[in-house]
Protein backbone atom coordinates (compact mmCIF):
# COMPACT_ATOMS: atom_id res chain seq x y z
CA UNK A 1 -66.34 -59.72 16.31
CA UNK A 2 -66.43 -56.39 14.92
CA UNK A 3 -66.49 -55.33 11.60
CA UNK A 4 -63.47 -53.41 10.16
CA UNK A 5 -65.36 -50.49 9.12
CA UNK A 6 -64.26 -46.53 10.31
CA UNK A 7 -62.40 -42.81 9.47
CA UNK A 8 -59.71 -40.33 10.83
CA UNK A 9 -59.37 -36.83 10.45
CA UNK A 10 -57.13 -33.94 12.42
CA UNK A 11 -58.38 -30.39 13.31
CA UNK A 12 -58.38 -27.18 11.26
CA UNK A 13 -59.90 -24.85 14.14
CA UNK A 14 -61.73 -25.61 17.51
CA UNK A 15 -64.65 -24.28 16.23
CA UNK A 16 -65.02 -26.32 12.76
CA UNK A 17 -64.20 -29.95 14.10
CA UNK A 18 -67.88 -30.65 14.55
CA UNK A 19 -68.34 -30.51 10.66
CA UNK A 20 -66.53 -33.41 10.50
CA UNK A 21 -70.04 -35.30 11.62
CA UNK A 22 -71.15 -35.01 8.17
CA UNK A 23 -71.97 -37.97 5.34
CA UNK A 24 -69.78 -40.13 3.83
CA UNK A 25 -71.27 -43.20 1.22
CA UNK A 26 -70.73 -46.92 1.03
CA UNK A 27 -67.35 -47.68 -1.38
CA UNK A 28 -67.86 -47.88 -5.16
CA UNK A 29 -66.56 -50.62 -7.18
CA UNK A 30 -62.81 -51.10 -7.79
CA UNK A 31 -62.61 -48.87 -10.87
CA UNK A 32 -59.46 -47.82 -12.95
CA UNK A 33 -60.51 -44.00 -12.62
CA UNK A 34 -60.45 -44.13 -9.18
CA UNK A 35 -58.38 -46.75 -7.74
CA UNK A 36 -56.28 -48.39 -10.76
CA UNK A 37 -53.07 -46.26 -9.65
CA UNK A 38 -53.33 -47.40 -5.61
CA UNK A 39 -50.28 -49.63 -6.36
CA UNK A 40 -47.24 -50.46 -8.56
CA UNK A 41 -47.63 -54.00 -8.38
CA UNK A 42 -50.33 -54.72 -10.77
CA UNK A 43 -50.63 -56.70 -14.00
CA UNK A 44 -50.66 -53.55 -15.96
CA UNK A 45 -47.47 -52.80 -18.30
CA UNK A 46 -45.15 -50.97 -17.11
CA UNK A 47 -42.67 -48.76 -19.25
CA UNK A 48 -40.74 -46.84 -16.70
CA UNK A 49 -39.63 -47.00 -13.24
CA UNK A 50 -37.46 -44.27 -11.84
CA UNK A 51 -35.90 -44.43 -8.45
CA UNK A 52 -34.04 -41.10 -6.73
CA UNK A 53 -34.73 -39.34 -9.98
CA UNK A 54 -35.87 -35.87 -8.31
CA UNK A 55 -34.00 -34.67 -5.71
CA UNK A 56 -35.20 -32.55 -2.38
CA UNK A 57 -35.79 -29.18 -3.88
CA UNK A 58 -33.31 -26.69 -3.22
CA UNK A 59 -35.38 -23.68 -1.76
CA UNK A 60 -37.14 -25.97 0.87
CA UNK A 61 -39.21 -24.16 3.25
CA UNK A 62 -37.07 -22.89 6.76
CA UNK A 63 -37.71 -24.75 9.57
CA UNK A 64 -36.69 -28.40 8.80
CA UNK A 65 -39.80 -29.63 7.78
CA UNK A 66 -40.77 -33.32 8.41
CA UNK A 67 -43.90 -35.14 7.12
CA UNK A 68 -45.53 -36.23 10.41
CA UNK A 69 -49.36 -37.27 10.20
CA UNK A 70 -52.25 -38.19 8.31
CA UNK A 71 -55.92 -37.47 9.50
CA UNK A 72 -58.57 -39.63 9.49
CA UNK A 73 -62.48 -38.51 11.01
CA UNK A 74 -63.46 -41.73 13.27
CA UNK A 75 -67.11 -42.70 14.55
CA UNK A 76 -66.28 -45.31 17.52
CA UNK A 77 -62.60 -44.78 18.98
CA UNK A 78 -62.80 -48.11 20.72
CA UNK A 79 -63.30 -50.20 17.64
CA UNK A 80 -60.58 -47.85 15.22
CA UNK A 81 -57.74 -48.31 18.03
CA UNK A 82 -58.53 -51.95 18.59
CA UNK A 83 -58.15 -52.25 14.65
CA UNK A 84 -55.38 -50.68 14.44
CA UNK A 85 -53.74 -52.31 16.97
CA UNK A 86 -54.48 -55.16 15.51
CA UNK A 87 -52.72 -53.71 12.77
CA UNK A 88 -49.13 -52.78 15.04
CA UNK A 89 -50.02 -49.39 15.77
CA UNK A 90 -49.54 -48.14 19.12
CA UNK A 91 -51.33 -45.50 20.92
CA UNK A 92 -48.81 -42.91 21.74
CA UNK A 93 -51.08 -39.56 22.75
CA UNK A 94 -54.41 -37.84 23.18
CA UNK A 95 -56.22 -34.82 23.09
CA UNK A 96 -59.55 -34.05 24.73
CA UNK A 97 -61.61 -31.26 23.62
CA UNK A 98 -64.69 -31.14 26.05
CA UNK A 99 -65.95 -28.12 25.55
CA UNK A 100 -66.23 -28.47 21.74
CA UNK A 101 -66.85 -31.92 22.08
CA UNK A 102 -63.85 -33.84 20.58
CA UNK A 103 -60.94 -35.54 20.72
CA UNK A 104 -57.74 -36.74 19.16
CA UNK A 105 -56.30 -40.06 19.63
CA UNK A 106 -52.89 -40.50 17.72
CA UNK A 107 -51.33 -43.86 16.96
CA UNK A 108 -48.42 -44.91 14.94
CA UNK A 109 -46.05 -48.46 14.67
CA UNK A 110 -42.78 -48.25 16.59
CA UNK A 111 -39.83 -50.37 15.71
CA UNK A 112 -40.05 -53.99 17.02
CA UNK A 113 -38.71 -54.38 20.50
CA UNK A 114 -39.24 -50.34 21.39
CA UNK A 115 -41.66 -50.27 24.67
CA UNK A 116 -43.71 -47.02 24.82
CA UNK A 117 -44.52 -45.99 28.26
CA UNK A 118 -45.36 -42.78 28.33
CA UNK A 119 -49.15 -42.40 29.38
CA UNK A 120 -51.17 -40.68 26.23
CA UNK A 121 -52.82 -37.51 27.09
CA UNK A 122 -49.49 -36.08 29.45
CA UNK A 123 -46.85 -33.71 28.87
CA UNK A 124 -44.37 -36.20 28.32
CA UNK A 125 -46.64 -38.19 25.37
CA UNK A 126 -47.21 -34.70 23.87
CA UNK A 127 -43.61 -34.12 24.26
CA UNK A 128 -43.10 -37.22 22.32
CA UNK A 129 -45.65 -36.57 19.61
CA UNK A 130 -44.13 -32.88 18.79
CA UNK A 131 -40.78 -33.99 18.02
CA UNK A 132 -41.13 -37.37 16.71
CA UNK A 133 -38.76 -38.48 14.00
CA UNK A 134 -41.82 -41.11 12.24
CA UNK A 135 -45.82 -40.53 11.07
CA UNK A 136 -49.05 -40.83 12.75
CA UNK A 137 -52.32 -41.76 12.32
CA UNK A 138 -54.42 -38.99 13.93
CA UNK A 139 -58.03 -39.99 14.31
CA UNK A 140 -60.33 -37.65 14.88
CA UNK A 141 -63.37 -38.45 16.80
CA UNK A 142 -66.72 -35.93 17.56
CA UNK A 143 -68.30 -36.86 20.45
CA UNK A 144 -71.47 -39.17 20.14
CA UNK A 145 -71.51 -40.46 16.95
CA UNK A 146 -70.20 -43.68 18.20
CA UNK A 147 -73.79 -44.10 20.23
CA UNK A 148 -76.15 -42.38 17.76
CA UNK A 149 -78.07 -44.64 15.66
CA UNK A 150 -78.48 -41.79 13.23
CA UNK A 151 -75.03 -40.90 12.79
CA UNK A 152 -74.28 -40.94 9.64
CA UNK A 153 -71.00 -43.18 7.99
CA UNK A 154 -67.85 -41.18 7.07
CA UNK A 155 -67.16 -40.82 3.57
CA UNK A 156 -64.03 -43.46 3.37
CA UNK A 157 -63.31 -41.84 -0.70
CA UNK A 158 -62.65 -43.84 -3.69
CA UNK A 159 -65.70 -42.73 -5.36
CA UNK A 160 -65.70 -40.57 -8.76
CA UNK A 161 -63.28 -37.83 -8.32
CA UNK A 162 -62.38 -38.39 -4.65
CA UNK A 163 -58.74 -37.36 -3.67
CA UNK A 164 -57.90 -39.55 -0.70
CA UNK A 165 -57.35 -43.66 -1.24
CA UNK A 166 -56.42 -45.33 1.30
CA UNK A 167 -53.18 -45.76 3.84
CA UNK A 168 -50.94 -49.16 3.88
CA UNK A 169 -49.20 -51.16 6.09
CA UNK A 170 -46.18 -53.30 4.89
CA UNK A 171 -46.17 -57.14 5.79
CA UNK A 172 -43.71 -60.20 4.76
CA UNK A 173 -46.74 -62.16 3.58
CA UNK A 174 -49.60 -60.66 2.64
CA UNK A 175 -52.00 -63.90 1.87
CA UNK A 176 -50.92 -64.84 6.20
CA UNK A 177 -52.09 -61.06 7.08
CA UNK A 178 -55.38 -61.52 5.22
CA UNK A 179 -56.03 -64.73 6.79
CA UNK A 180 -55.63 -63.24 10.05
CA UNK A 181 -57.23 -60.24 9.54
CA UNK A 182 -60.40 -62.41 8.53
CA UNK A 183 -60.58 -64.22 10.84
CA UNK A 184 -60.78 -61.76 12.88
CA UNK A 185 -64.06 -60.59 11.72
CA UNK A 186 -62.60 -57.92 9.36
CA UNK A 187 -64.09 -57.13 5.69
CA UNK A 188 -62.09 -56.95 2.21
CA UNK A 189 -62.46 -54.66 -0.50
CA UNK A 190 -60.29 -57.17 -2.25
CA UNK A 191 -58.35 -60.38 -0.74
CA UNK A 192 -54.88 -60.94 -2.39
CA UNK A 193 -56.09 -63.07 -4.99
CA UNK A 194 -59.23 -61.40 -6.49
CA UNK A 195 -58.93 -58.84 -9.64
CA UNK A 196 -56.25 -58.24 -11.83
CA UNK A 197 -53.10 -57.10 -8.91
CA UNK A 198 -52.27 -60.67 -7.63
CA UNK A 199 -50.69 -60.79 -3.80
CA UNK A 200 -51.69 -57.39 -2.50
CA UNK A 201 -55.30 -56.46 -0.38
CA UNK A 202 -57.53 -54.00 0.90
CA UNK A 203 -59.32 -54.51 4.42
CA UNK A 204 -61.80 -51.58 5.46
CA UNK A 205 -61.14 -50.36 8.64
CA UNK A 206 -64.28 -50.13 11.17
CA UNK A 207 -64.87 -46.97 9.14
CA UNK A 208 -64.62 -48.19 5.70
CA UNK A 209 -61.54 -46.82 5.02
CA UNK A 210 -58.88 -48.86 2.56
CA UNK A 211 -56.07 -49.84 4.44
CA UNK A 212 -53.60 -51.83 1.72
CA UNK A 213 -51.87 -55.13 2.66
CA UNK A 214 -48.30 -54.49 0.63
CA UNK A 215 -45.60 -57.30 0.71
CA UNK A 216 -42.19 -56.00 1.72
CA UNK A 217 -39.20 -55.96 -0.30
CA UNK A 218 -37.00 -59.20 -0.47
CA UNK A 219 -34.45 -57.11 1.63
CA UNK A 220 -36.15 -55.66 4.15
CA UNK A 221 -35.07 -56.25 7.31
CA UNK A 222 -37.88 -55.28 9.23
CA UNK A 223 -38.77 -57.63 12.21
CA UNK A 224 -42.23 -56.06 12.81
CA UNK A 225 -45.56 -57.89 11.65
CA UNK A 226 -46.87 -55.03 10.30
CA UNK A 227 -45.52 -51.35 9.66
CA UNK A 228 -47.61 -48.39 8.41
CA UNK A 229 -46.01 -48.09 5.00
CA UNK A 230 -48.00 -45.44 2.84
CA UNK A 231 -50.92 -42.61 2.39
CA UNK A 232 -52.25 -42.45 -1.35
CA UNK A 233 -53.56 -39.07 -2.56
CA UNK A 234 -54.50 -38.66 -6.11
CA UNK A 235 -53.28 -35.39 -7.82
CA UNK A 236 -54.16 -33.09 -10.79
CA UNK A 237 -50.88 -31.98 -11.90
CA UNK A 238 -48.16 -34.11 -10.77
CA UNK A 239 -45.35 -31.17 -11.64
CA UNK A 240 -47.29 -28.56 -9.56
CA UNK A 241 -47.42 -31.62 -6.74
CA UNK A 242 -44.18 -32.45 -6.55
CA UNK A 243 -42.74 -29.10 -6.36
CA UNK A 244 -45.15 -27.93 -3.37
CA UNK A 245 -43.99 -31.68 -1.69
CA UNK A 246 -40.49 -31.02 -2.40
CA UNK A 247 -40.61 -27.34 -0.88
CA UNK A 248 -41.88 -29.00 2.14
CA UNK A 249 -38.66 -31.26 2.40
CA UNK A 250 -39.69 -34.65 1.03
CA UNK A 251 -38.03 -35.54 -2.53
CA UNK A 252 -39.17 -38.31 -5.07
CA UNK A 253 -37.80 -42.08 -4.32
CA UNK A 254 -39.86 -44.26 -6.87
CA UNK A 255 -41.71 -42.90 -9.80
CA UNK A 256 -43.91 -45.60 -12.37
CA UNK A 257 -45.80 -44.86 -15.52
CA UNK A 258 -48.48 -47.30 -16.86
CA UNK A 259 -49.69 -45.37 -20.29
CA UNK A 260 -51.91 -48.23 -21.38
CA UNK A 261 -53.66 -47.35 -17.99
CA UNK A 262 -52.90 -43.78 -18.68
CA UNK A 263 -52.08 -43.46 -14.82
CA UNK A 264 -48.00 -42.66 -13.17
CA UNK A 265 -47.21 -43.28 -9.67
CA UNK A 266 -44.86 -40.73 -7.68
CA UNK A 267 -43.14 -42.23 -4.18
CA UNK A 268 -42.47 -39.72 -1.85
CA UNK A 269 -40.14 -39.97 1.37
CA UNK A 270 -38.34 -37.65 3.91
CA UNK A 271 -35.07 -36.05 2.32
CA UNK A 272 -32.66 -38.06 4.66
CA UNK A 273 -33.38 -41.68 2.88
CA UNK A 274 -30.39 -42.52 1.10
CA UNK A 275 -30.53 -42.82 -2.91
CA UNK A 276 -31.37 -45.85 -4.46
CA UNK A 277 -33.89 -47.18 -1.35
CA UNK A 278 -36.39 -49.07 -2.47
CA UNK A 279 -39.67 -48.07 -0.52
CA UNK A 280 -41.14 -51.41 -0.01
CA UNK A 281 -37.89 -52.30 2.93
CA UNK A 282 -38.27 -48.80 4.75
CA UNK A 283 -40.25 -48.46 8.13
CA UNK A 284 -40.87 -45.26 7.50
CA UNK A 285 -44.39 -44.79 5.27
CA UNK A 286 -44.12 -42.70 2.09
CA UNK A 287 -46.86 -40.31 0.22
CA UNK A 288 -48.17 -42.03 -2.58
CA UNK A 289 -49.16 -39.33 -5.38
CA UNK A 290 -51.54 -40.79 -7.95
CA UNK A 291 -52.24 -39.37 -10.97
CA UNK A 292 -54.43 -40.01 -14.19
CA UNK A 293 -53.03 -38.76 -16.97
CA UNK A 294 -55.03 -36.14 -19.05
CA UNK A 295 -56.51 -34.29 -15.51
CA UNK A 296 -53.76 -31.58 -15.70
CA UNK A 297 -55.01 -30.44 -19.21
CA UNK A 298 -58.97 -30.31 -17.74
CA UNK A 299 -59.34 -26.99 -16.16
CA UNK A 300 -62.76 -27.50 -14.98
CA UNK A 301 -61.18 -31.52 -13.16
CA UNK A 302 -60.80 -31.15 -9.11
CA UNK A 303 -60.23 -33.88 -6.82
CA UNK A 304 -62.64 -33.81 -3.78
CA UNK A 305 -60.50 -33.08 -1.02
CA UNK A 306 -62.19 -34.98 1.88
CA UNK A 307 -63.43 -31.79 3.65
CA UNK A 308 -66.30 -30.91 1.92
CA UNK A 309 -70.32 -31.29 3.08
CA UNK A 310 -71.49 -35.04 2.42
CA UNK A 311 -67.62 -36.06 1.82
CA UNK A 312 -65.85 -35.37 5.14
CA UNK A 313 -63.96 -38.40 5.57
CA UNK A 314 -59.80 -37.94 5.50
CA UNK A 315 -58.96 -34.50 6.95
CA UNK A 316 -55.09 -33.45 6.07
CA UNK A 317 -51.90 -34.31 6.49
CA UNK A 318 -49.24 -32.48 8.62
CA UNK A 319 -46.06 -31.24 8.86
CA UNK A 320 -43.92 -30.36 11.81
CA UNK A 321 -41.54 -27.34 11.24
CA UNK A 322 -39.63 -24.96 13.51
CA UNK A 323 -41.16 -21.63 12.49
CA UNK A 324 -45.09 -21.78 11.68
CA UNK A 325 -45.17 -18.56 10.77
CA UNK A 326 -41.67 -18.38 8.97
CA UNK A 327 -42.90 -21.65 7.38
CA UNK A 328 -46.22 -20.34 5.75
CA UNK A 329 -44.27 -16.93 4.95
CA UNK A 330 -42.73 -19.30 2.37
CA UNK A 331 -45.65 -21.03 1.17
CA UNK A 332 -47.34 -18.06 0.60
CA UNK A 333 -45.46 -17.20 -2.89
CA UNK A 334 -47.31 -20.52 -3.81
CA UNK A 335 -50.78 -18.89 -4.28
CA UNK A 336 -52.20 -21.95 -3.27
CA UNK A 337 -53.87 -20.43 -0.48
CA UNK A 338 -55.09 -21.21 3.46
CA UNK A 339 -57.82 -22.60 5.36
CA UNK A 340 -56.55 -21.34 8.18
CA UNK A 341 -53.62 -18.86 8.90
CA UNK A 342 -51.43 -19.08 11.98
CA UNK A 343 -53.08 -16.73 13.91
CA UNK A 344 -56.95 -17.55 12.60
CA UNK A 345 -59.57 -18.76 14.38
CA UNK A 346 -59.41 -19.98 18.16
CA UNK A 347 -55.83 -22.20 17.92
CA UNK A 348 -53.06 -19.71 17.47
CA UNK A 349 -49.38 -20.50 15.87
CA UNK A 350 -50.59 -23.56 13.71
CA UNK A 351 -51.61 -23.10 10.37
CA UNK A 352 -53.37 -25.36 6.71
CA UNK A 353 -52.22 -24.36 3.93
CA UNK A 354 -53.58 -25.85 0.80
CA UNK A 355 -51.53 -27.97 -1.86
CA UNK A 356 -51.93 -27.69 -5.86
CA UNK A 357 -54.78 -30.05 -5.51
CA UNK A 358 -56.96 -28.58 -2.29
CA UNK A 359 -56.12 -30.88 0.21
CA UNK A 360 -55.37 -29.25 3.38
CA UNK A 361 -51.70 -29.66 5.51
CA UNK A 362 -51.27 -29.06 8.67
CA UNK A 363 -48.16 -26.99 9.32
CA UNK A 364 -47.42 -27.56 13.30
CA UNK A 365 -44.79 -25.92 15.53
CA UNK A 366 -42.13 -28.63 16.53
CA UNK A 367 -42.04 -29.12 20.02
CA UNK A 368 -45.64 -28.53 20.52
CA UNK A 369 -47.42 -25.63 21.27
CA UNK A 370 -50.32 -24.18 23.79
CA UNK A 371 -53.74 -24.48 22.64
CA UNK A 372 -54.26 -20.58 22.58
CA UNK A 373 -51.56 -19.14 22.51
CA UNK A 374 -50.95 -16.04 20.67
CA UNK A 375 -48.59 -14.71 18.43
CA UNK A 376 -46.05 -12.95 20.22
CA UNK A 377 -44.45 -10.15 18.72
């Protein structure tokens, strides 16, 4: 049996993906600071709920820009795909890096009854990937750390100040899920009954990272066992958030506020989801924004962003988009900054910009592009 313990990540440069080798630490205990805002269905009171109340911001970015995967640095890629698997995802493509010793292995859950045959690793699967419609998991894996004893863990987050919480799938019963996750041979950070938020769980993936067990709405109409349903960040300032999110073409679905657990929970989804959806009956996932109130008025509080020495653990999340460099021509007002411009370091014509809160997205030419390539003029 294995154990459900592991991390994914995607790339900045060819050159940097072999920081991604560095520590991570065991999980801290299941503190309000850190993890009280993971979900909305908690014992906590709850004042206000908002649903559609933001729209998609009017001056989006050009290009059509479409949330499309969250990165996650992996040890052993034969005991994360077999989890998630387990878990509904499918793999759908590949990347092999030889010469700068790793690769990419994305995975995502496809409606029930949809067959995927392409082969992952071929034209056609990266075809697929460039222009797909849903999210993915991209796991990012550096050669031999799945065989070297002294490898040490990924950093999974959820400790003091960490950014990144966990992803989710959605399931009709979440008590049958953790049954069958258990048994076989996975570990909990907390089983559906334990703590304060009754009927929802957290199973560590073989890297230790959180993956929630959420129950779907009453009128979902979802056949498939399991769906991936959500990535939680934690933000600073949730107005600076939510217009960088907004610019990049999502717009608010849910919003919660707990005061007495001075934390407020912003739902975010693609633009096309029709007003009024509740996000526990979509397929699609949505970006969970968590924030504590009281950070934004700190101006020494950061969030670790999951990229930094000892804490490499989540990478970034992506965006697809027409234009990469019409794209970050419009983020660029922003002043947030980049890790990487479109035509830095070894892969040209994809970019990471960086949100309010440090974290790093991906900004991707739909339709794929060569692995250096230049600009062309």
């Amino acid at each position: 049996m294995y154990r459900c313990w592991k991390r994914l990540l995607v790339p900045l440069v060819l050159t940097t993906h072999r920081a991604s080798t560095t520590l991570a630490f065991r999980q801290t205990p299941f503190l309000r600071k850190t993890t009280a805002a993971t979900t909305a269905s908690s014992s906590f009171r709850k004042t206000t709920t908002r649903t559609n109340m933001s729209t998609t911001a009017t001056d989006v970015i050009p290009g059509r820009p479409t949330w499309q995967q969250t990165m996650l640095r992996i040890k052993d890629p034969a005991a994360s795909i077999k989890f998630y698997e387990n878990l509904g995802f499918t793999l759908i493509d590949t990347f092999d890096f030889p010469q700068y010793k790793f690769s990419l292995y994305f995975m995502t859950t496809l409606p029930a009854g949809e067959t995927y045959t392409l082969k992952p690793g071929t034209q056609a699967a990266h075809d697929y990937l460039w222009n797909m419609e849903g999210v993915a998991l991209e796991l990012t894996h550096n050669h031999g750390t799945e065989s070297d004893p002294n490898s040490k863990p990924y950093h999974a987050g959820n400790q003091e100040k960490d950014g990144f919480g966990h992803v989710a799938v959605n399931v009709d019963d979440v008590y049958a899920a953790s049954a069958k996750l258990e048994a076989a041979g996975c570990s909990f950070k907390k089983k559906p009954d334990e703590g304060r938020m009754k009927g929802l769980a957290f199973v560590y993936d073989p890297d230790g990272y959180w993956v929630e067990l959420v129950k779907r709405g009453d009128n979902a109409n979802i056949p498939n066992e399991y769906n991936f349903s959500q990535t939680m960040l934690r933000i600073k300032d949730p107005k600076k958030s939510l217009d960088f999110y907004q610019k990049l073409g999502m717009k608010v679905l849910r919003e919660s506020h707990y005061p007495d657990a001075k934390f407020s929970l912003y739902f975010l989804g693609s633009s096309n989801v029709p007003d009024g959806t509740d996000v526990k009956t979509m397929f699609a996932p949505v970006l969970e924004l968590t924030h504590n109130h009281g950070t934004e008025d700190d101006e020494s509080f950061r969030h670790y962003n999951g990229n930094e020495e000892g804490r490499q653990g989540f990478g970034h999340i992506g965006f697809l988009v027409d234009d990469v460099y019409a794209a970050c021509d419009a983020l660029r007002p922003m002043n947030y900054g980049f890790r990487k411009e479109p035509d830095g370091g070894s892969m040209k014509g994809l970019a990471f910009a960086y949100d309010p809160d440090g974290y790093s997205v991906e900004i991707i030419k739909r339709g794929g592009l060569d692995f250096g390539d230049v600009k062309k003029e």
